[in-house]
N, C-alpha and C. Protein backbone atom coordinates (compact mmCIF):
# COMPACT_ATOMS: atom_id res chain seq x y z
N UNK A 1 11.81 6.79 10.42
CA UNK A 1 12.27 5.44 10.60
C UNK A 1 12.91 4.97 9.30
N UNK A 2 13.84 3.64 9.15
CA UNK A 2 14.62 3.89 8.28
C UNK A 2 13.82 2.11 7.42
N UNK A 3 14.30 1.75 6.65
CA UNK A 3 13.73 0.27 6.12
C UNK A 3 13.63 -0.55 7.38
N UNK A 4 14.29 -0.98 7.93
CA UNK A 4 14.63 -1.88 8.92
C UNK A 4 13.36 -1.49 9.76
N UNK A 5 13.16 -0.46 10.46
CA UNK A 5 12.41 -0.48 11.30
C UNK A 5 10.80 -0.01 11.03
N UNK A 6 11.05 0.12 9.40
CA UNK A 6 9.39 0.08 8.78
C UNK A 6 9.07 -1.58 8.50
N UNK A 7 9.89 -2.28 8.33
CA UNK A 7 9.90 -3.70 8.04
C UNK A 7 9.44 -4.39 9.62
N UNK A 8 9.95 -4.31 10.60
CA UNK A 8 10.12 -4.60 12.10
C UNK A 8 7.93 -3.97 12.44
N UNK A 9 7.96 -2.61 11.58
CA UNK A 9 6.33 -1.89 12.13
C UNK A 9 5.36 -2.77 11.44
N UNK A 10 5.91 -2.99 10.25
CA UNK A 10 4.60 -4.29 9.66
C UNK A 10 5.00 -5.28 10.12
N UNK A 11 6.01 -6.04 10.22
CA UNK A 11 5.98 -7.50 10.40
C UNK A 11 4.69 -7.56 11.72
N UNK A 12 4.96 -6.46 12.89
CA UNK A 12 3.80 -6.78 13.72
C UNK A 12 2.48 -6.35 13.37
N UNK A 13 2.01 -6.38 12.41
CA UNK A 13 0.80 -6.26 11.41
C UNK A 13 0.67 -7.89 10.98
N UNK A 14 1.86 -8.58 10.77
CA UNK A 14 2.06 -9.77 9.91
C UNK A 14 1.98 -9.77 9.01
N UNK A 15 2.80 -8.76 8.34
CA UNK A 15 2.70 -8.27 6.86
C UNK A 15 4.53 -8.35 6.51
N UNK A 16 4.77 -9.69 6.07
CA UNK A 16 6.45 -9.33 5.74
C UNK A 16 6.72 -9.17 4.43
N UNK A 17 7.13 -7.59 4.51
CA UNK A 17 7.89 -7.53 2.67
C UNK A 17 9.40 -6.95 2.91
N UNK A 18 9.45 -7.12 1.76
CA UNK A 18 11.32 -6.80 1.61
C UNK A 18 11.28 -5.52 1.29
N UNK A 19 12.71 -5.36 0.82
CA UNK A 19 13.07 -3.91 0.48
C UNK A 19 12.54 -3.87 -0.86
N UNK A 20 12.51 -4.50 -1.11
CA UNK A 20 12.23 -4.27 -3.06
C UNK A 20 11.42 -4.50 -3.43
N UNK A 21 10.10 -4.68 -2.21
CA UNK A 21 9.01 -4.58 -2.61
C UNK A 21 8.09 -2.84 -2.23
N UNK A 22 8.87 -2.45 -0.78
CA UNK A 22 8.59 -1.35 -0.17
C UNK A 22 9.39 -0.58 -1.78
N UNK A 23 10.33 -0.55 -2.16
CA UNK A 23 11.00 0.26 -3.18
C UNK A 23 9.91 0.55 -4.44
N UNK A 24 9.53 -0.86 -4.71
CA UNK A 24 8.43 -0.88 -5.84
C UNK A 24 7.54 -0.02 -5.66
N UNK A 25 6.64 -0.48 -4.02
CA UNK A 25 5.57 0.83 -3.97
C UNK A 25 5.95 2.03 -4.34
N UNK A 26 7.06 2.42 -3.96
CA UNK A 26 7.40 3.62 -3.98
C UNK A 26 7.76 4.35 -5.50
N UNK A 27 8.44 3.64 -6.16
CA UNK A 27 8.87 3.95 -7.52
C UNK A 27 7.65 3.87 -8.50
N UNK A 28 6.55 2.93 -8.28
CA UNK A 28 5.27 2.70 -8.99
C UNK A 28 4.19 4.30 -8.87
N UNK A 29 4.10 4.96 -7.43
CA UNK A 29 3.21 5.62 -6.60
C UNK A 29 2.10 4.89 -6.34
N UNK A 30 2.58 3.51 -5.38
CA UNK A 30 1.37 3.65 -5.00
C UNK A 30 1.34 3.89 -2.84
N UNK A 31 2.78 4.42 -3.13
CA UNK A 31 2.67 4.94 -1.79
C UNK A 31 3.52 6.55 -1.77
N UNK A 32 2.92 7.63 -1.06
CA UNK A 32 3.75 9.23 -1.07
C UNK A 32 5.39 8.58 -0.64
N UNK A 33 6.06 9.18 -1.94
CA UNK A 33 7.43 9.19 -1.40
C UNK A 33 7.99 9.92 -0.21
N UNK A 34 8.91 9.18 0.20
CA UNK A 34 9.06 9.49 1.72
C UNK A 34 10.57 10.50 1.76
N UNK A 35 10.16 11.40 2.39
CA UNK A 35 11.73 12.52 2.14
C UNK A 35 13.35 11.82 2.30
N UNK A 36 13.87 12.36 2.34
CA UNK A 36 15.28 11.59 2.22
C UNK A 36 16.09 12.54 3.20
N UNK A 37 16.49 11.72 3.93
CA UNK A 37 17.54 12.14 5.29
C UNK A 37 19.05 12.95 4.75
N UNK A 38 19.95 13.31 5.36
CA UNK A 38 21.09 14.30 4.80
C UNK A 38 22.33 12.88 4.06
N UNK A 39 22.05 11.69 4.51
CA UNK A 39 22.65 10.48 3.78
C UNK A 39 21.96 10.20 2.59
N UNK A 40 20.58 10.68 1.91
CA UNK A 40 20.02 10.25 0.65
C UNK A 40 19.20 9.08 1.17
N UNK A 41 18.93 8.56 2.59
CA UNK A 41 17.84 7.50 2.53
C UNK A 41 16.64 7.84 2.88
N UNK A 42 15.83 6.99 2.76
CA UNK A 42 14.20 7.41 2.89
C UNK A 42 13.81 7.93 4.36
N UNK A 43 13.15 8.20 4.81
CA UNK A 43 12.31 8.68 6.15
C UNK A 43 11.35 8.41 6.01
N UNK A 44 10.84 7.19 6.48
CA UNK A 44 9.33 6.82 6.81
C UNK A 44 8.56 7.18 8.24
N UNK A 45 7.60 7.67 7.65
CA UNK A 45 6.77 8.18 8.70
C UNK A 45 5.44 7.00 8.64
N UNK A 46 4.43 7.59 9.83
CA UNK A 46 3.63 6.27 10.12
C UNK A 46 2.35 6.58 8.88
N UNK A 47 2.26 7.27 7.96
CA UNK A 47 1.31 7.55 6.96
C UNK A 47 1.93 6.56 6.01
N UNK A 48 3.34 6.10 6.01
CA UNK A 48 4.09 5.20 4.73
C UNK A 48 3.45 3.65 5.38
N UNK A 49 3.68 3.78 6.95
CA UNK A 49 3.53 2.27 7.69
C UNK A 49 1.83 1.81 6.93
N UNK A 50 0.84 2.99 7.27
CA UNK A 50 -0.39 2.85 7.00
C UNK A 50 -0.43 2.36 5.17
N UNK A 51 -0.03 3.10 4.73
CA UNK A 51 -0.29 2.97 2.95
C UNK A 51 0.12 1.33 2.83
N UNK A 52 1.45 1.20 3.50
CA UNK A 52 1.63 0.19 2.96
C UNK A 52 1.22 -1.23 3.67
N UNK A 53 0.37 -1.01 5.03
CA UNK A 53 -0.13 -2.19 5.58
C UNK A 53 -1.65 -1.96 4.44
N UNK A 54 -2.17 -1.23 4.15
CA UNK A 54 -3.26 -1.32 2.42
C UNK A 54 -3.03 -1.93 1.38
N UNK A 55 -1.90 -1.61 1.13
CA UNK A 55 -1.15 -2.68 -0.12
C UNK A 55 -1.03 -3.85 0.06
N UNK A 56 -0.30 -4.12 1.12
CA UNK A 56 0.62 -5.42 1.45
C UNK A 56 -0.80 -6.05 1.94
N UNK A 57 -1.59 -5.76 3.19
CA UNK A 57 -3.02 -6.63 3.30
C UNK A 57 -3.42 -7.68 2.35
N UNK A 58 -4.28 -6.53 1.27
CA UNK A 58 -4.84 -6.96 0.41
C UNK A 58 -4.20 -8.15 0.13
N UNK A 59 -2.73 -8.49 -0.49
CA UNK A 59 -2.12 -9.51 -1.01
C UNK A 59 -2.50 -10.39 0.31
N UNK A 60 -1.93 -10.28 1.38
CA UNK A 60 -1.74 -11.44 2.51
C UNK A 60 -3.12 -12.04 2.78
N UNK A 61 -4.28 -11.37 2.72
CA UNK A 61 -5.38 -12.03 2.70
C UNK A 61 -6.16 -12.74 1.08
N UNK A 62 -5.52 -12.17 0.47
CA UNK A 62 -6.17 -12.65 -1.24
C UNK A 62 -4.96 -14.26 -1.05
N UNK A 63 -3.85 -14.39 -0.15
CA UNK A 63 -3.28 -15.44 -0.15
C UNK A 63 -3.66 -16.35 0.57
N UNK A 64 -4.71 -15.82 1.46
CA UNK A 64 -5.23 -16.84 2.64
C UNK A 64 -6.29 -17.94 2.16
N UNK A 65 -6.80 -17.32 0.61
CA UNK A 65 -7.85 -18.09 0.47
C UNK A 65 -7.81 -19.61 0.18
């Protein structure tokens, strides 16, 4: 799946982040980089959806308080 439709897999989590935050995880490690298609873009699989509904959570509920 490409940004758009990893963005579209959390939002129904209720988890909305941008690209440049999914980028951050990624450039930081705190999510497995995701292979890159024959255009150079990412390929997210549902192990990236999972890592990063862990990340992104934490924040959305540490915001609820």
């Amino acid at each position: 799946m490409c940004f758009r439709d990893l963005q579209d897999e959390l939002r129904r989590y209720g988890i909305d982040v941008t690209q440049s935050q999914i980028r951050w995880a990624i450039t930081s490690g705190k999510i497995v980089r995701p292979p890159l298609d024959g255009s150079l873009r990412f390929v997210f699989g549902p192990e990236h959806v999972e890592q990063l509904r862990q990340i992104f959570a934490v924040k959305t509920e540490a915001g609820k308080c």
